[in-house]
PDB file of N, CA and C in Angstrom:
ATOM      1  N   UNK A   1       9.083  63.450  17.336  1.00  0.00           N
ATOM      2  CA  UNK A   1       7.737  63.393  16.806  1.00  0.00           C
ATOM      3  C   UNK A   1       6.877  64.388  17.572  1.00  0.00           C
ATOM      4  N   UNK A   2       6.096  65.440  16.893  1.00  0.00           N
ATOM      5  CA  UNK A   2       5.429  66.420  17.423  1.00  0.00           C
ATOM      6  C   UNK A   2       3.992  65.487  17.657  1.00  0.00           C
ATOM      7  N   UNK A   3       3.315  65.815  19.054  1.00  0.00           N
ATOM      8  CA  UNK A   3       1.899  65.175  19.003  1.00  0.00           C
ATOM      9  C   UNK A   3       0.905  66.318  18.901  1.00  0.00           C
ATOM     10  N   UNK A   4      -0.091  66.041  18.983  1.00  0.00           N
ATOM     11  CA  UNK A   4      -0.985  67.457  18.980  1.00  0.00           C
ATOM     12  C   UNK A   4      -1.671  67.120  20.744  1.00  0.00           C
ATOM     13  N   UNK A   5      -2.422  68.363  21.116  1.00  0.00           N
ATOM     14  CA  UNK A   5      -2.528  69.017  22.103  1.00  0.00           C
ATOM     15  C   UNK A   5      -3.496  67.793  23.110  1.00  0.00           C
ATOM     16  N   UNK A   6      -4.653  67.046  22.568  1.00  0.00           N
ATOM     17  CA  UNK A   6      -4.963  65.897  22.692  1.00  0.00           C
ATOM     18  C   UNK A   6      -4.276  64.687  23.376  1.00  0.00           C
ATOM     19  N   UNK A   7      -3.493  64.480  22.569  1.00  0.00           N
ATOM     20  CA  UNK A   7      -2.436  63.386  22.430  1.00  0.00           C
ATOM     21  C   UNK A   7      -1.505  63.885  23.809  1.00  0.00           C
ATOM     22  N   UNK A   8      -1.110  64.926  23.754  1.00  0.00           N
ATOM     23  CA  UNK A   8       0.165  65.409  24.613  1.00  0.00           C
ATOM     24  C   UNK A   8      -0.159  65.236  25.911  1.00  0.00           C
ATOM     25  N   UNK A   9      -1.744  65.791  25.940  1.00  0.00           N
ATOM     26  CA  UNK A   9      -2.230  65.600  27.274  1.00  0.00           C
ATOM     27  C   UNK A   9      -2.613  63.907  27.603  1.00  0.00           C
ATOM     28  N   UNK A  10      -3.157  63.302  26.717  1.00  0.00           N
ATOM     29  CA  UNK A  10      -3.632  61.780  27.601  1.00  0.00           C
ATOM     30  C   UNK A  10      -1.830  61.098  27.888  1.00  0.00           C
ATOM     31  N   UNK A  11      -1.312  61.657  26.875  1.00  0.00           N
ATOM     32  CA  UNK A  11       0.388  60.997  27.316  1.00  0.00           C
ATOM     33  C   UNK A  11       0.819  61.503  28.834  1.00  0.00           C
ATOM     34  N   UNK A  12       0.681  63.033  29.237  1.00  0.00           N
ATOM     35  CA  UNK A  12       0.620  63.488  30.332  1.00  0.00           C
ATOM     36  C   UNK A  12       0.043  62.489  31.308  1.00  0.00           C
ATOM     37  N   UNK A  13      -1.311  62.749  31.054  1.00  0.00           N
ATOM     38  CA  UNK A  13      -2.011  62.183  31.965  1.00  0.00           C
ATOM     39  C   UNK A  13      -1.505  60.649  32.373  1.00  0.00           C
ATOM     40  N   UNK A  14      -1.072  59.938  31.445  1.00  0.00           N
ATOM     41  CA  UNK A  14      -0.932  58.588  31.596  1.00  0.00           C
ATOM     42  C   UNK A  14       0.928  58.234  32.291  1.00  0.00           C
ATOM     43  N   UNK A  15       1.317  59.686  32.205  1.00  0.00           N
ATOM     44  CA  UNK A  15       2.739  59.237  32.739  1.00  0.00           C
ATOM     45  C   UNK A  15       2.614  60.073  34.331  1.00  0.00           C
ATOM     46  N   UNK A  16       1.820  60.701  34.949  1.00  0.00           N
ATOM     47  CA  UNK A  16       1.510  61.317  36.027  1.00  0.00           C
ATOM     48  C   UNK A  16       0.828  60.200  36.876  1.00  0.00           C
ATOM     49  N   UNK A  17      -0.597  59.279  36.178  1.00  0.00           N
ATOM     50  CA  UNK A  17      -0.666  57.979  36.750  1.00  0.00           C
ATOM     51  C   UNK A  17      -0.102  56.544  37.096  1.00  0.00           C
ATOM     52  N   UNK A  18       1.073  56.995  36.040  1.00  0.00           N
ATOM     53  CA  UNK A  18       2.271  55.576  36.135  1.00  0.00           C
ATOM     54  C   UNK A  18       3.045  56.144  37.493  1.00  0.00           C
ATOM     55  N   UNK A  19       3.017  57.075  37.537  1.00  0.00           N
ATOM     56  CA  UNK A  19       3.891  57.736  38.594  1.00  0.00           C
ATOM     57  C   UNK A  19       3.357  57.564  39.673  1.00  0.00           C
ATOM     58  N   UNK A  20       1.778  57.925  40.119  1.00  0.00           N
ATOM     59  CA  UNK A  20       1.090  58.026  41.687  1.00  0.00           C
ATOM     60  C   UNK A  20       0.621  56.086  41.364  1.00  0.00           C
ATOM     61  N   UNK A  21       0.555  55.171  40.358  1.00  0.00           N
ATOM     62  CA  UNK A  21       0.585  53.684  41.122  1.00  0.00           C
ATOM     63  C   UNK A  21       2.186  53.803  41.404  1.00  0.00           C
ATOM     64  N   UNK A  22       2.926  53.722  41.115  1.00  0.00           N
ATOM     65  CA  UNK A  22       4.472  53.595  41.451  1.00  0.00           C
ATOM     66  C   UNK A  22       4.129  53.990  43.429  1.00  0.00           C
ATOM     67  N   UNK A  23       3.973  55.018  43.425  1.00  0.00           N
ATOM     68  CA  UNK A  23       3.721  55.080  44.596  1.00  0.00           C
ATOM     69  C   UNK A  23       3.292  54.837  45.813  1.00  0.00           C
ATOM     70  N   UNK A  24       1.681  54.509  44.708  1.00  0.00           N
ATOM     71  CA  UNK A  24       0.538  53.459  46.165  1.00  0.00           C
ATOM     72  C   UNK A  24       1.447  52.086  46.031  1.00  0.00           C
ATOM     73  N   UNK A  25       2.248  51.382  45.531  1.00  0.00           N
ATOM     74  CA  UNK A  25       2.661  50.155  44.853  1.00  0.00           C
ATOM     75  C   UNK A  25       4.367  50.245  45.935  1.00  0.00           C
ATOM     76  N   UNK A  26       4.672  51.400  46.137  1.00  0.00           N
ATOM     77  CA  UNK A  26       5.824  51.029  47.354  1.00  0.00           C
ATOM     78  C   UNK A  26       4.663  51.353  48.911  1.00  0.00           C
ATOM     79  N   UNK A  27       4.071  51.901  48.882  1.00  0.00           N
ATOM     80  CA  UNK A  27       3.031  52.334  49.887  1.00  0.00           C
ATOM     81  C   UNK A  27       3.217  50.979  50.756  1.00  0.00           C
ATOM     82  N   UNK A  28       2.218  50.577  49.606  1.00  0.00           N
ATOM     83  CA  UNK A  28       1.828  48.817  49.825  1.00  0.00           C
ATOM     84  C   UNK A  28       2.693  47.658  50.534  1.00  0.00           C
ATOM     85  N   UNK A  29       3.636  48.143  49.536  1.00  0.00           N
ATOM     86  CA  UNK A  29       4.756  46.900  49.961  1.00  0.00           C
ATOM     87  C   UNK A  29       5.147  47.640  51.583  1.00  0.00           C
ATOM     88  N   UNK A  30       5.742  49.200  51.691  1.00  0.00           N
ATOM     89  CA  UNK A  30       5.500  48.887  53.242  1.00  0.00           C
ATOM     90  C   UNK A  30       4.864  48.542  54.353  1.00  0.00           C
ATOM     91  N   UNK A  31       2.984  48.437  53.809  1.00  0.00           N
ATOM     92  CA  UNK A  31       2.452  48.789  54.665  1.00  0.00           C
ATOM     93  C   UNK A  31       2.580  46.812  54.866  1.00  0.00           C
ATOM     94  N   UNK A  32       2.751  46.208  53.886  1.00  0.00           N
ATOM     95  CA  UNK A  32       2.548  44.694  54.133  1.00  0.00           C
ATOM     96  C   UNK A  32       3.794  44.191  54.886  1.00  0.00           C
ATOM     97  N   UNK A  33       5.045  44.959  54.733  1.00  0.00           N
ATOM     98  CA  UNK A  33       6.032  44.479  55.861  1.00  0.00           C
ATOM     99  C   UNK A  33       5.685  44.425  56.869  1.00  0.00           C
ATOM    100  N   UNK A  34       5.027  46.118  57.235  1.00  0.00           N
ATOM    101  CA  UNK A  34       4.709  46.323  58.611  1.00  0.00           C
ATOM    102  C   UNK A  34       3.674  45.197  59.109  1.00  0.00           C
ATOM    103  N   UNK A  35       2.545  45.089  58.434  1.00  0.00           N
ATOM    104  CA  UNK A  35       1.438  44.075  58.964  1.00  0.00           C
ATOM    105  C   UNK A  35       2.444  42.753  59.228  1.00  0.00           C
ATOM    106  N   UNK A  36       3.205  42.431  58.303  1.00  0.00           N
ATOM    107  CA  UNK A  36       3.865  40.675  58.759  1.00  0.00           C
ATOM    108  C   UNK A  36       4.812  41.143  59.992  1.00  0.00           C
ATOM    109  N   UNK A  37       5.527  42.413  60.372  1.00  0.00           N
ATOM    110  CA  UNK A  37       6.009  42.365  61.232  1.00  0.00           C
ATOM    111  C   UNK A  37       5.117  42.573  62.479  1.00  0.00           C
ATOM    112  N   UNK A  38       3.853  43.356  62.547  1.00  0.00           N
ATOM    113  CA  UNK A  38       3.264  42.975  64.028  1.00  0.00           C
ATOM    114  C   UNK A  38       2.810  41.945  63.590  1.00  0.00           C
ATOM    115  N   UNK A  39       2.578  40.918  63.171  1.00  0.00           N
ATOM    116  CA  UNK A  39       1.937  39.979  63.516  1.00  0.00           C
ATOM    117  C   UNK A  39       2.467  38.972  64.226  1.00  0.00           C
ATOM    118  N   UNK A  40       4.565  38.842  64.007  1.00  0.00           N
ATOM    119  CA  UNK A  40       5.187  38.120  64.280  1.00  0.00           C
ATOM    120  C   UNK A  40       5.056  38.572  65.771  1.00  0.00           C
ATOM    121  N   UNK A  41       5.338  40.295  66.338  1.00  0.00           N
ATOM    122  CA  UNK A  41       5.139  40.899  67.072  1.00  0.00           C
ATOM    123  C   UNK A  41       3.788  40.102  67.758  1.00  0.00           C
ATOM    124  N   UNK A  42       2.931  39.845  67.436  1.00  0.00           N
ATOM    125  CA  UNK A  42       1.888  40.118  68.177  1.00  0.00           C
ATOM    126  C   UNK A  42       2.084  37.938  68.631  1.00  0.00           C
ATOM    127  N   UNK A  43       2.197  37.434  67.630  1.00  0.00           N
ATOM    128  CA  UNK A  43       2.860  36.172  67.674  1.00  0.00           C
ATOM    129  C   UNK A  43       3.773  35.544  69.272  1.00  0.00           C
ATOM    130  N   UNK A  44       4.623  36.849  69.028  1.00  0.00           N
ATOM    131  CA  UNK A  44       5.523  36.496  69.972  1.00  0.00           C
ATOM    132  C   UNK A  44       5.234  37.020  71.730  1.00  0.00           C
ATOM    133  N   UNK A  45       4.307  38.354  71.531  1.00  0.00           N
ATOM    134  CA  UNK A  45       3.828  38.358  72.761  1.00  0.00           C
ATOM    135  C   UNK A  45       2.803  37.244  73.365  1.00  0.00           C
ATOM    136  N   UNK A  46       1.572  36.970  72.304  1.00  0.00           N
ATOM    137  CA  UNK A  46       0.858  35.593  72.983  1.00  0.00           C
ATOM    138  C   UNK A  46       1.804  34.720  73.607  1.00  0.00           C
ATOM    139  N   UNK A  47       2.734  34.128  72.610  1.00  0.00           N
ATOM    140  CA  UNK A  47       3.437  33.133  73.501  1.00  0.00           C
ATOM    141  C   UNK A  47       4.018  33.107  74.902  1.00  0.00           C
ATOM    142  N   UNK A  48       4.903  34.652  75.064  1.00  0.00           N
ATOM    143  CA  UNK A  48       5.597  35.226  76.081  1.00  0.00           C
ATOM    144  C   UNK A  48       4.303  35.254  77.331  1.00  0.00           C
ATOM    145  N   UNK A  49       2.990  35.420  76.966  1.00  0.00           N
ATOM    146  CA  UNK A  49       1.737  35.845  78.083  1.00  0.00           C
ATOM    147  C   UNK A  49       1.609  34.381  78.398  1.00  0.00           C
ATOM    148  N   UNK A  50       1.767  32.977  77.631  1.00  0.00           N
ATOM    149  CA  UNK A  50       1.022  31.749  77.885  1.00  0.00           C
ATOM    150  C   UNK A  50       2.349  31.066  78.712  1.00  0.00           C
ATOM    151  N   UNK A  51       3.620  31.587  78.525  1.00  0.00           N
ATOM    152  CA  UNK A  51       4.851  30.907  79.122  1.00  0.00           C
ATOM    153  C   UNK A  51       4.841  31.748  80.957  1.00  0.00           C
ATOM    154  N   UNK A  52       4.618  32.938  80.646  1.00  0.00           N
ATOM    155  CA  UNK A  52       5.089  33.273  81.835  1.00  0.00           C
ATOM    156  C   UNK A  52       3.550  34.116  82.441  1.00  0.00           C
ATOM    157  N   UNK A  53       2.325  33.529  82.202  1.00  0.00           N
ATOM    158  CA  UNK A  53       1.546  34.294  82.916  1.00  0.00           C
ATOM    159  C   UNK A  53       1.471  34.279  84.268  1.00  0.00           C
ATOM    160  N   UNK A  54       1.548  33.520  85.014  1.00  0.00           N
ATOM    161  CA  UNK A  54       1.247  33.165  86.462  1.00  0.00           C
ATOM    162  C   UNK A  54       2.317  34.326  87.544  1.00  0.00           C
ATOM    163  N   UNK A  55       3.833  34.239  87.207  1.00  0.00           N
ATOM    164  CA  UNK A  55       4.124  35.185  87.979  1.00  0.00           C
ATOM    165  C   UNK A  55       4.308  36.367  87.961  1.00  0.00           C
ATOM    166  N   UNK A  56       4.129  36.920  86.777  1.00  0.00           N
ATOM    167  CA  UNK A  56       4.425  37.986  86.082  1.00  0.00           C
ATOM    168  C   UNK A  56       2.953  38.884  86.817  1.00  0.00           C
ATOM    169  N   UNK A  57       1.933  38.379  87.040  1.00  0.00           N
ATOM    170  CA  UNK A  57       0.634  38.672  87.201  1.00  0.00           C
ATOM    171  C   UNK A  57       0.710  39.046  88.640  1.00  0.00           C
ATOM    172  N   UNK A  58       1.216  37.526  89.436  1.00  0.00           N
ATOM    173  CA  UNK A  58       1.730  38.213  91.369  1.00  0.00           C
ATOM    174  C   UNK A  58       2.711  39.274  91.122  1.00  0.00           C
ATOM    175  N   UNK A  59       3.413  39.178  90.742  1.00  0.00           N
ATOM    176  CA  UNK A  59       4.398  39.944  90.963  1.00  0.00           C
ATOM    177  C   UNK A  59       4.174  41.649  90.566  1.00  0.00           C
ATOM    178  N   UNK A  60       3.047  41.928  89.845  1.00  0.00           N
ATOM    179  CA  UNK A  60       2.226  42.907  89.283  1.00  0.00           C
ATOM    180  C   UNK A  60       0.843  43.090  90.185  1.00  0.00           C
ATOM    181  N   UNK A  61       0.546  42.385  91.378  1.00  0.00           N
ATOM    182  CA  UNK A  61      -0.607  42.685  92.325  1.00  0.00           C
ATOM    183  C   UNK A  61       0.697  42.882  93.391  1.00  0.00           C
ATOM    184  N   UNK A  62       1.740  42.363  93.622  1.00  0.00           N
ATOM    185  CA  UNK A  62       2.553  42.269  94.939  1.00  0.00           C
ATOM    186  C   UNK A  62       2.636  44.181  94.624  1.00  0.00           C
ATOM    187  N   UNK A  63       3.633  44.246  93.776  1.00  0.00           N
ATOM    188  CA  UNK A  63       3.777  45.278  93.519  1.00  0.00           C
ATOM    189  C   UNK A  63       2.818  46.764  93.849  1.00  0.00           C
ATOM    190  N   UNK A  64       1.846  46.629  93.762  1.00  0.00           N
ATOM    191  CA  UNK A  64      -0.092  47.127  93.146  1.00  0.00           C
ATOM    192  C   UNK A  64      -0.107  47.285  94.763  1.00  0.00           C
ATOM    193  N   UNK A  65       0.191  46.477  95.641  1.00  0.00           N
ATOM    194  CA  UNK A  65      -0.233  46.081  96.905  1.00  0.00           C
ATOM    195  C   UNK A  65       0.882  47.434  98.134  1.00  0.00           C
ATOM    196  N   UNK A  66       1.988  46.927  97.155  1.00  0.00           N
ATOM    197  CA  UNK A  66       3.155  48.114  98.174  1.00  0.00           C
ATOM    198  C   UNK A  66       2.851  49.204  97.993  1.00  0.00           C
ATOM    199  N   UNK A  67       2.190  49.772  97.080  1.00  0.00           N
ATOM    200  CA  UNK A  67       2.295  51.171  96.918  1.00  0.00           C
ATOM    201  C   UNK A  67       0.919  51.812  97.623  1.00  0.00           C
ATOM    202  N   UNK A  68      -0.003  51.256  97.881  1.00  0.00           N
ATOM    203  CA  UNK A  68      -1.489  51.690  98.799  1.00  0.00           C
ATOM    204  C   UNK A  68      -0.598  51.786  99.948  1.00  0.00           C
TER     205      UNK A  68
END
C-alpha cells in the first residue's frame, strides 16, 4: 500500500518514538534495579554500623593515634 508524503511521515515519526520509549522504558527498568540494589546496599551497611559500632570506631582512633 503506497501512503502519501503526510502519512509516510507521521508513520515515521510514530515508529522513531516507539523506538526512543523502548528505550527510556529499559533505561528505567535499570535505573530501578540499581535504586533497589543500593538500597539493600545501603540496608545492609546501617545494620553492619549498629552491630559493630563500638570497636570498629577504637580500633580506627587506636590506629589515628600510631601514626602521629
Amino acid at each position: 500500500m503506497e501512503y502519501c508524503d503526510s502519512c509516510r511521515a507521521v508513520l515515521n515519526e510514530r515508529h522513531l518514538l516507539e523506538e526512543q520509549l523502548a528505550r527510556v522504558q529499559n533505561k528505567l527498568e535499570i535505573v530501578a534495579t540499581q535504586l533497589k540494589l543500593l538500597r539493600e546496599e545501603n540496608e545492609l551497611l546501617k545494620n553492619a554500623k549498629t552491630i559493630g559500632r563500638g570497636p570498629r570506631l577504637n580500633n580506627a582512633r587506636r590506629r589515628f593515634k600510631n601514626c602521629k
